[in-house]
N, C-alpha and C. Protein backbone atom coordinates (compact mmCIF):
# COMPACT_ATOMS: atom_id res chain seq x y z
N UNK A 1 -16.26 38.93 -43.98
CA UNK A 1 -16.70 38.59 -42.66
C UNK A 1 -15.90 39.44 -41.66
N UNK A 2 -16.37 39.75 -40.72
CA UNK A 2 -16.14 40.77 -39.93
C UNK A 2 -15.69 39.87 -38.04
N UNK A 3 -14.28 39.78 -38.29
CA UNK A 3 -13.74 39.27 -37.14
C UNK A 3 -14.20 39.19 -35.51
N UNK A 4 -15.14 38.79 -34.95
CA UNK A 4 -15.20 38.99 -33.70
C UNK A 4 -13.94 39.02 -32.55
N UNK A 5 -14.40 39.88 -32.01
CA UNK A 5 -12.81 39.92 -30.82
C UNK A 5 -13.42 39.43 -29.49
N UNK A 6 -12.70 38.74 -28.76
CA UNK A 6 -13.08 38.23 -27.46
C UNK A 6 -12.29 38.69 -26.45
N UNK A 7 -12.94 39.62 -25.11
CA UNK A 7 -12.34 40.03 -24.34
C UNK A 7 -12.62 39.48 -22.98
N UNK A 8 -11.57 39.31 -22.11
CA UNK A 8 -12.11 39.52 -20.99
C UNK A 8 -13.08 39.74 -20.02
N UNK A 9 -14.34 39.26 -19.09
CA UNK A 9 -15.03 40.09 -18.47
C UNK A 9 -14.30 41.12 -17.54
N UNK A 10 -15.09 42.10 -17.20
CA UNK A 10 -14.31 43.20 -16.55
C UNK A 10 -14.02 42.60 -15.15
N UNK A 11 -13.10 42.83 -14.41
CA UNK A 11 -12.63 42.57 -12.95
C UNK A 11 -13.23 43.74 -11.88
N UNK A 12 -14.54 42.99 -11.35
CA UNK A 12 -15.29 43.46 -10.40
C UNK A 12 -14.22 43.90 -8.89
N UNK A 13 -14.69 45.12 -8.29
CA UNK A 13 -14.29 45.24 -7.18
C UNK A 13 -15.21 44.88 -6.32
N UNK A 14 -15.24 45.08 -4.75
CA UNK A 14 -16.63 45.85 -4.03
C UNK A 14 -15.98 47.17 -3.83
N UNK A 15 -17.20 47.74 -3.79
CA UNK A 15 -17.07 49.35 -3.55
C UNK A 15 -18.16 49.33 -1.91
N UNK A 16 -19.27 49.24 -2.08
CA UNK A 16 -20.20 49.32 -1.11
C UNK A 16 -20.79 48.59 -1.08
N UNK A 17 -21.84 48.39 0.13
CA UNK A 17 -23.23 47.23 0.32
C UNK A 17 -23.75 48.44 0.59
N UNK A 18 -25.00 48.45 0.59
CA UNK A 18 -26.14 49.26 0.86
C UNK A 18 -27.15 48.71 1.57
N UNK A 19 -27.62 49.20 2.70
CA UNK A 19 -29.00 49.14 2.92
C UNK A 19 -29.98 49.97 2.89
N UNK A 20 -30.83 49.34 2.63
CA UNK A 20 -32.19 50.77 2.27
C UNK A 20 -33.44 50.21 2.90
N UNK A 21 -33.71 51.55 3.06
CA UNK A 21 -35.27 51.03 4.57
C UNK A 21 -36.41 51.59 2.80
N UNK A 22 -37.20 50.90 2.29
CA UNK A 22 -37.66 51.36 1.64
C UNK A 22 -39.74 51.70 2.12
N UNK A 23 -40.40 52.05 1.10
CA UNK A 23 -41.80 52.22 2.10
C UNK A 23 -42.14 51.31 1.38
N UNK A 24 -44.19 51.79 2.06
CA UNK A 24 -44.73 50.84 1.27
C UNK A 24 -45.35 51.45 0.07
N UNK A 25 -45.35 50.25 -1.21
CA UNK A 25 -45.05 50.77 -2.40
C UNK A 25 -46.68 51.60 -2.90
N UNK A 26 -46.26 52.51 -3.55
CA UNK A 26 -47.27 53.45 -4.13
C UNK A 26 -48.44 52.58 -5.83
N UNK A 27 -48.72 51.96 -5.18
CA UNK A 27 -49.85 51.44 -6.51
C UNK A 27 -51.18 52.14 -7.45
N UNK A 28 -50.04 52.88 -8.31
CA UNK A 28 -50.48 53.30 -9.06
C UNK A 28 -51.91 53.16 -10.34
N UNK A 29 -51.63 51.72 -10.48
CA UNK A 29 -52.49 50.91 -11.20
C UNK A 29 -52.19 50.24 -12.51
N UNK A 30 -52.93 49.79 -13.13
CA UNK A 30 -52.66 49.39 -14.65
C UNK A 30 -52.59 50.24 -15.44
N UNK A 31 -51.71 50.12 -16.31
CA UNK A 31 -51.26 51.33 -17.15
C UNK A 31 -50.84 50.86 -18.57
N UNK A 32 -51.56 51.45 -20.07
CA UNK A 32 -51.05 50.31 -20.90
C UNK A 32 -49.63 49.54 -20.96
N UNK A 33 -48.42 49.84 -20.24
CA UNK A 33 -47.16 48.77 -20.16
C UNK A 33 -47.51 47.98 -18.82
N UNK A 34 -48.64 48.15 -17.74
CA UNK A 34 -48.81 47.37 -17.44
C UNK A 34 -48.91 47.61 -16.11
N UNK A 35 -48.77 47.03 -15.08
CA UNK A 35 -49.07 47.53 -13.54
C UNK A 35 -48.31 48.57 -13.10
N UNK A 36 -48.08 49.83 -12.99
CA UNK A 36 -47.42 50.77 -12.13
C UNK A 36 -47.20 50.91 -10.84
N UNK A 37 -45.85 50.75 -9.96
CA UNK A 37 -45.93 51.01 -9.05
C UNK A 37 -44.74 52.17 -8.30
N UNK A 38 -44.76 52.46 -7.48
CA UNK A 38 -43.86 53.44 -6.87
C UNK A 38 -43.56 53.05 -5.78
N UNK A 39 -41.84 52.72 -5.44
CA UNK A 39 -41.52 52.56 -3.89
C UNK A 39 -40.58 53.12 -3.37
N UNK A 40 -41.62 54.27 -2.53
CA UNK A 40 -40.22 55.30 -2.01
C UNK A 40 -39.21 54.84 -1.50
N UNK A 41 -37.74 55.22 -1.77
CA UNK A 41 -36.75 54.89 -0.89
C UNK A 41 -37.00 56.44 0.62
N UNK A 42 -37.03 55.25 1.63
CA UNK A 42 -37.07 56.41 3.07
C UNK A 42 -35.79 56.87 3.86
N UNK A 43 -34.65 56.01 3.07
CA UNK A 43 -32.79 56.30 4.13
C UNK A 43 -32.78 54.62 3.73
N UNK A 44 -31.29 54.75 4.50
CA UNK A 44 -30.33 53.84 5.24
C UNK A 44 -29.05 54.07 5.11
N UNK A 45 -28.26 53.41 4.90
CA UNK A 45 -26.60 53.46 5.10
C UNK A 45 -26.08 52.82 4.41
N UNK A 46 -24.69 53.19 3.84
CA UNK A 46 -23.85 52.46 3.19
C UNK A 46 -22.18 52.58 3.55
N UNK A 47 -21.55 51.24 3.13
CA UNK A 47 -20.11 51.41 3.50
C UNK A 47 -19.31 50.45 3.14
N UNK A 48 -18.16 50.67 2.79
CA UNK A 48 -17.25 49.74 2.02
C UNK A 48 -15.98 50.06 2.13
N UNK A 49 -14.78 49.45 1.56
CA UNK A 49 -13.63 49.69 2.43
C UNK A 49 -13.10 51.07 2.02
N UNK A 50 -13.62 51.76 1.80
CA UNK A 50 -12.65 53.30 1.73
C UNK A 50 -14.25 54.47 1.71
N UNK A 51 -15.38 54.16 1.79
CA UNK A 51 -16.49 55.16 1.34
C UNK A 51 -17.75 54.19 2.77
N UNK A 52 -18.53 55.82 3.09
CA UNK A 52 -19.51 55.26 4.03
C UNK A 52 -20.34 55.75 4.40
N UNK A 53 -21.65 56.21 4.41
CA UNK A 53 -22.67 57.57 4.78
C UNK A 53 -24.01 57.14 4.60
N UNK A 54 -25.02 57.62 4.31
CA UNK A 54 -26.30 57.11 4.17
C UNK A 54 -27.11 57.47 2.76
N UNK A 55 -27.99 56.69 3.10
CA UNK A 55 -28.48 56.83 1.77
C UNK A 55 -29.59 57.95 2.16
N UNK A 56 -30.01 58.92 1.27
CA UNK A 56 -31.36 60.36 1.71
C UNK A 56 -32.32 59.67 0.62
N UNK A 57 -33.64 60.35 2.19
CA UNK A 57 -35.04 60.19 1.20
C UNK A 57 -35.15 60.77 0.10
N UNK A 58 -35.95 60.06 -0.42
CA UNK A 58 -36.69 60.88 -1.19
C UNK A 58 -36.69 60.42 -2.67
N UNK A 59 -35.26 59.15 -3.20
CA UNK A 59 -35.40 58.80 -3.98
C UNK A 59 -36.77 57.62 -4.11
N UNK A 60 -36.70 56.95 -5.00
CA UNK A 60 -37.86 55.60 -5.26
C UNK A 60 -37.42 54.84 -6.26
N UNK A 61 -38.37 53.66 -6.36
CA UNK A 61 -38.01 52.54 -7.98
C UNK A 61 -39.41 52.52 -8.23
N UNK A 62 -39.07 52.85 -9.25
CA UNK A 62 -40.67 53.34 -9.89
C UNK A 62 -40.15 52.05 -11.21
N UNK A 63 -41.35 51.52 -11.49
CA UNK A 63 -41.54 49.81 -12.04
C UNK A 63 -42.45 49.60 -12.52
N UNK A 64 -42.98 49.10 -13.54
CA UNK A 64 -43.72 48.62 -14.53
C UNK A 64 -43.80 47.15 -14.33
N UNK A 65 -44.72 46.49 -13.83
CA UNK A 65 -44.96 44.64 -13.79
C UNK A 65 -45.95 44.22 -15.18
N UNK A 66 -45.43 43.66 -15.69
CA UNK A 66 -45.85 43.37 -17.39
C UNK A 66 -46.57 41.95 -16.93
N UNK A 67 -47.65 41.75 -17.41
CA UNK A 67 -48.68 40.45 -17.38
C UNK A 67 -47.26 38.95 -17.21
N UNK A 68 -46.40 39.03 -18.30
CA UNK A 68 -45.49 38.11 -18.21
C UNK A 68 -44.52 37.42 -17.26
N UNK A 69 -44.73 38.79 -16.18
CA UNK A 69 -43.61 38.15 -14.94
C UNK A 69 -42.65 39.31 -15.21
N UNK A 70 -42.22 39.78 -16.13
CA UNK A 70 -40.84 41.16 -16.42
C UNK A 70 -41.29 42.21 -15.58
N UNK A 71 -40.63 42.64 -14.90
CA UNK A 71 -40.51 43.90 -14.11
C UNK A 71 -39.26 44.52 -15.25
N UNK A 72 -39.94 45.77 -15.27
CA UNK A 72 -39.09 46.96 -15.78
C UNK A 72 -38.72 47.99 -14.44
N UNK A 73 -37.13 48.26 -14.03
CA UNK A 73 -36.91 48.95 -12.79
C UNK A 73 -36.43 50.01 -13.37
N UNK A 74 -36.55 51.41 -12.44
CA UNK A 74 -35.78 52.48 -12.72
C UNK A 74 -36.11 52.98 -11.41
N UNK A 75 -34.50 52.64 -10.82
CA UNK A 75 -34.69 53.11 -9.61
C UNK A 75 -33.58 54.23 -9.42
N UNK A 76 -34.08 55.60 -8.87
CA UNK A 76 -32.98 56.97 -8.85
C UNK A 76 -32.87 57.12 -7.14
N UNK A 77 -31.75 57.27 -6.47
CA UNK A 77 -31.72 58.01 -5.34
C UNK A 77 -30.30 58.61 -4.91
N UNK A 78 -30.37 58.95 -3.96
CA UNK A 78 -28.99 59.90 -3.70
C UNK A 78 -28.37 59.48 -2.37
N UNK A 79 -27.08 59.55 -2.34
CA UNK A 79 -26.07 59.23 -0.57
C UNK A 79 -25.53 60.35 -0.87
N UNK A 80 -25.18 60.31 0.57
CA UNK A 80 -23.76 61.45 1.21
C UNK A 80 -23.26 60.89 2.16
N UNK A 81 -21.81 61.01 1.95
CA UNK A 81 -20.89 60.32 2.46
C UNK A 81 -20.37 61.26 3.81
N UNK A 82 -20.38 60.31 4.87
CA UNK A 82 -19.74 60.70 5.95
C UNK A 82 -18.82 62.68 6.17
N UNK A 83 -18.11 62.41 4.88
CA UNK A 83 -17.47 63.81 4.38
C UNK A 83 -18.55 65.33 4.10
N UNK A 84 -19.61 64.14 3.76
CA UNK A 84 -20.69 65.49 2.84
C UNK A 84 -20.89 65.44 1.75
N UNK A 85 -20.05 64.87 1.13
CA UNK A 85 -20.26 64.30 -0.51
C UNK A 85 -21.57 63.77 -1.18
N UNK A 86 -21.99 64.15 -2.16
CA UNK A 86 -23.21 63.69 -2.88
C UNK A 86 -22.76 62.67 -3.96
N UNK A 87 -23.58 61.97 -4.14
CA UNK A 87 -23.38 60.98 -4.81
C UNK A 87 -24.78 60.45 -5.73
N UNK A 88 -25.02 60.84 -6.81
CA UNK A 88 -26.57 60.69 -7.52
C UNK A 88 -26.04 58.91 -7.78
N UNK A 89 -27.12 58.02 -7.98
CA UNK A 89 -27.56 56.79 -8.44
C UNK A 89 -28.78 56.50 -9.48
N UNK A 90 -28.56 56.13 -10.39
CA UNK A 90 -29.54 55.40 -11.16
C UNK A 90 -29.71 53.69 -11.60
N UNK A 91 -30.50 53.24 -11.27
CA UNK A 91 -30.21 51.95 -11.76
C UNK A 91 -31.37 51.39 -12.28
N UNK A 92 -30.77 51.19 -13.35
CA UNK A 92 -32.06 50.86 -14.82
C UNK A 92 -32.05 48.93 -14.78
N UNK A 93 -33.13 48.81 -14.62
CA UNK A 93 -32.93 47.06 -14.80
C UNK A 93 -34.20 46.41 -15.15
N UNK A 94 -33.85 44.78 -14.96
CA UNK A 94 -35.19 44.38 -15.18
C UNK A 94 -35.09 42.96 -14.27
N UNK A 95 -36.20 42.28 -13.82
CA UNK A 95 -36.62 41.31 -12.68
C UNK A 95 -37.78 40.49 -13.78
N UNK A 96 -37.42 39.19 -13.51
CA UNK A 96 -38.19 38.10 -14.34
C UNK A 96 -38.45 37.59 -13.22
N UNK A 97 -39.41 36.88 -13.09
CA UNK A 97 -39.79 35.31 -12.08
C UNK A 97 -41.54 34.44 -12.56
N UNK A 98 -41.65 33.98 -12.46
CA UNK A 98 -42.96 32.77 -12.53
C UNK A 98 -43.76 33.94 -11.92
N UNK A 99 -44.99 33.36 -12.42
CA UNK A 99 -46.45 34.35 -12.12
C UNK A 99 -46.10 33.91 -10.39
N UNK A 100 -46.19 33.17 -10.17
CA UNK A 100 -46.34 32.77 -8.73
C UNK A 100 -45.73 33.52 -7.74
N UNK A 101 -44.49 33.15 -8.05
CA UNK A 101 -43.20 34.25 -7.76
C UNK A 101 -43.19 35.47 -7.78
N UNK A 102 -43.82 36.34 -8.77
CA UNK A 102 -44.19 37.22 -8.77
C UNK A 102 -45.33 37.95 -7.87
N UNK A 103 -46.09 37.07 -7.96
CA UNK A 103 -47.66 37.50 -6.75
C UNK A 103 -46.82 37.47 -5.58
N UNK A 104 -45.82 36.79 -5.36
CA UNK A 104 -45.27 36.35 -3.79
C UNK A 104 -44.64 37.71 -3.29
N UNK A 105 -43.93 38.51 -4.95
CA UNK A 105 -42.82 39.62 -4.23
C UNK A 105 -43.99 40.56 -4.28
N UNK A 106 -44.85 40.68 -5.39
CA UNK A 106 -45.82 41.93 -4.78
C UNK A 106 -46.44 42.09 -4.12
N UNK A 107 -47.04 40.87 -3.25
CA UNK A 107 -47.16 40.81 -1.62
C UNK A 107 -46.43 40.88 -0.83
N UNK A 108 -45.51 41.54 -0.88
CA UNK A 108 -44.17 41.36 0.10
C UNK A 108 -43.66 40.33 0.62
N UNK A 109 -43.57 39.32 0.30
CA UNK A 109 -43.01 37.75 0.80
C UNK A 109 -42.31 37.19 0.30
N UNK A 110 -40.97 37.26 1.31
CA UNK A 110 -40.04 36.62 1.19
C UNK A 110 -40.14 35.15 0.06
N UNK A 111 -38.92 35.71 -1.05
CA UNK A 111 -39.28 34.24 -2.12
C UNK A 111 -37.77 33.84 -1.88
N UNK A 112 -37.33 32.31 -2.55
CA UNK A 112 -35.86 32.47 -2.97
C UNK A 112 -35.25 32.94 -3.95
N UNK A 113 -34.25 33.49 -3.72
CA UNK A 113 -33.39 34.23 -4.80
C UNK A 113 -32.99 33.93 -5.86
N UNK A 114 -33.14 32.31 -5.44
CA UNK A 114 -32.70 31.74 -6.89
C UNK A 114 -34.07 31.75 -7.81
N UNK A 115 -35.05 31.78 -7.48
CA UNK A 115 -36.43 31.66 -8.25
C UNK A 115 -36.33 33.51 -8.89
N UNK A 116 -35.66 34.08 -9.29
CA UNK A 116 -35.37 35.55 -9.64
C UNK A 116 -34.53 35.64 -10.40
N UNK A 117 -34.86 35.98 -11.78
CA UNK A 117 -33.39 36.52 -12.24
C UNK A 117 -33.86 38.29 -12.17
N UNK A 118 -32.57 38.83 -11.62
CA UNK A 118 -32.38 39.92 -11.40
C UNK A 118 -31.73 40.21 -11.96
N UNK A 119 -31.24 41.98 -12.85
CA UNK A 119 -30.05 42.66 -13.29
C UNK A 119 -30.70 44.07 -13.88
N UNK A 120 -29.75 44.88 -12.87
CA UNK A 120 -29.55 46.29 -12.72
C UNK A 120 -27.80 46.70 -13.72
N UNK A 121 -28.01 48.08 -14.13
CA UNK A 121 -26.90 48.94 -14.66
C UNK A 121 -26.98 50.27 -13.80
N UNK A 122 -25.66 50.00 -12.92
CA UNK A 122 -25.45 51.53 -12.34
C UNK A 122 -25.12 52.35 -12.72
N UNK A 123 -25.80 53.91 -12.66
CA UNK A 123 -24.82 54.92 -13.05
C UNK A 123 -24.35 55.87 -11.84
N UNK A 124 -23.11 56.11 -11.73
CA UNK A 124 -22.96 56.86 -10.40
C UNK A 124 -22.57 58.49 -11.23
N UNK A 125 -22.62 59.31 -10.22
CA UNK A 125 -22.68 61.21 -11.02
C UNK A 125 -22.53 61.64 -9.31
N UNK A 126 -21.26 61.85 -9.09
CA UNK A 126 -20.45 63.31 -8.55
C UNK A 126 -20.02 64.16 -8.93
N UNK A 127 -19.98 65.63 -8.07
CA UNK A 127 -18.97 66.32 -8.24
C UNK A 127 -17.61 66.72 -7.43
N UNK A 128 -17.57 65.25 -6.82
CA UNK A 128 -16.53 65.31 -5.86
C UNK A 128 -15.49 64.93 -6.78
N UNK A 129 -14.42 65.74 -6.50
CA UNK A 129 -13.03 64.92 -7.08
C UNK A 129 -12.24 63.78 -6.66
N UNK A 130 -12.18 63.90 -5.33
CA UNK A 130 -12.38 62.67 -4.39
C UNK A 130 -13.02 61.52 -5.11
N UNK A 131 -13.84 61.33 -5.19
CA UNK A 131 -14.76 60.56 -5.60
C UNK A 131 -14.73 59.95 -7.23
């Protein structure tokens, strides 16, 4: 038998909040994994106690809505920091909620948060050393 080891969860910082002005989403259609959609990111800003600049167009979260309620996310976009610094983002995730719940966010309407389970994996990619 092969010992399991138990560690720690990792000790979260904050780094940033973000806001993002995003558009309106690109509806692609049904696709065999299932509804396609595209939502450009258009800007906004970010800042946290040592980092701060905006977020640039042009990225999106391009998403797959599966008959079941699962959203598949893959959302890519890019900041530059106050300095000039680039900063690439990826964040791969997935969004569950009730059919209901679901019709509510793809109409754009405000649901509660708790009716959502949400979870994203960031990847961040500079070539700042700084950074």
């Amino acid at each position: 038998m092969i010992p399991i080891m138990m560690s720690r969860p990792p000790t979260l910082i904050h780094v940033m909040t973000l806001r993002v002005q995003v558009g309106t989403p690109l509806e692609v259609g049904q696709v065999p994994r299932g509804r396609r959609r595209v939502i450009p990111i258009l800007g906004g800003t970010f800042e946290g106690p040592t980092i701060r600049g905006n977020v640039l167009p042009g990225g999106a979260d391009w998403q797959i809505v599966r008959a079941d309620g699962l959203a598949e996310l893959d959302t890519r976009y890019a900041l530059q920091t106050d300095s000039g610094s680039l900063i690439y983002i990826q964040n791969a995730g997935i969004r569950h909620a009730s059919p209901e719940v679901t019709k509510q966010l793809l109409a754009g309407e405000p649901v509660d948060p708790s009716q959502v389970y949400f979870k994203t994996v960031p990847i961040f990619e500079t070539a700042a050393p700084e950074l």
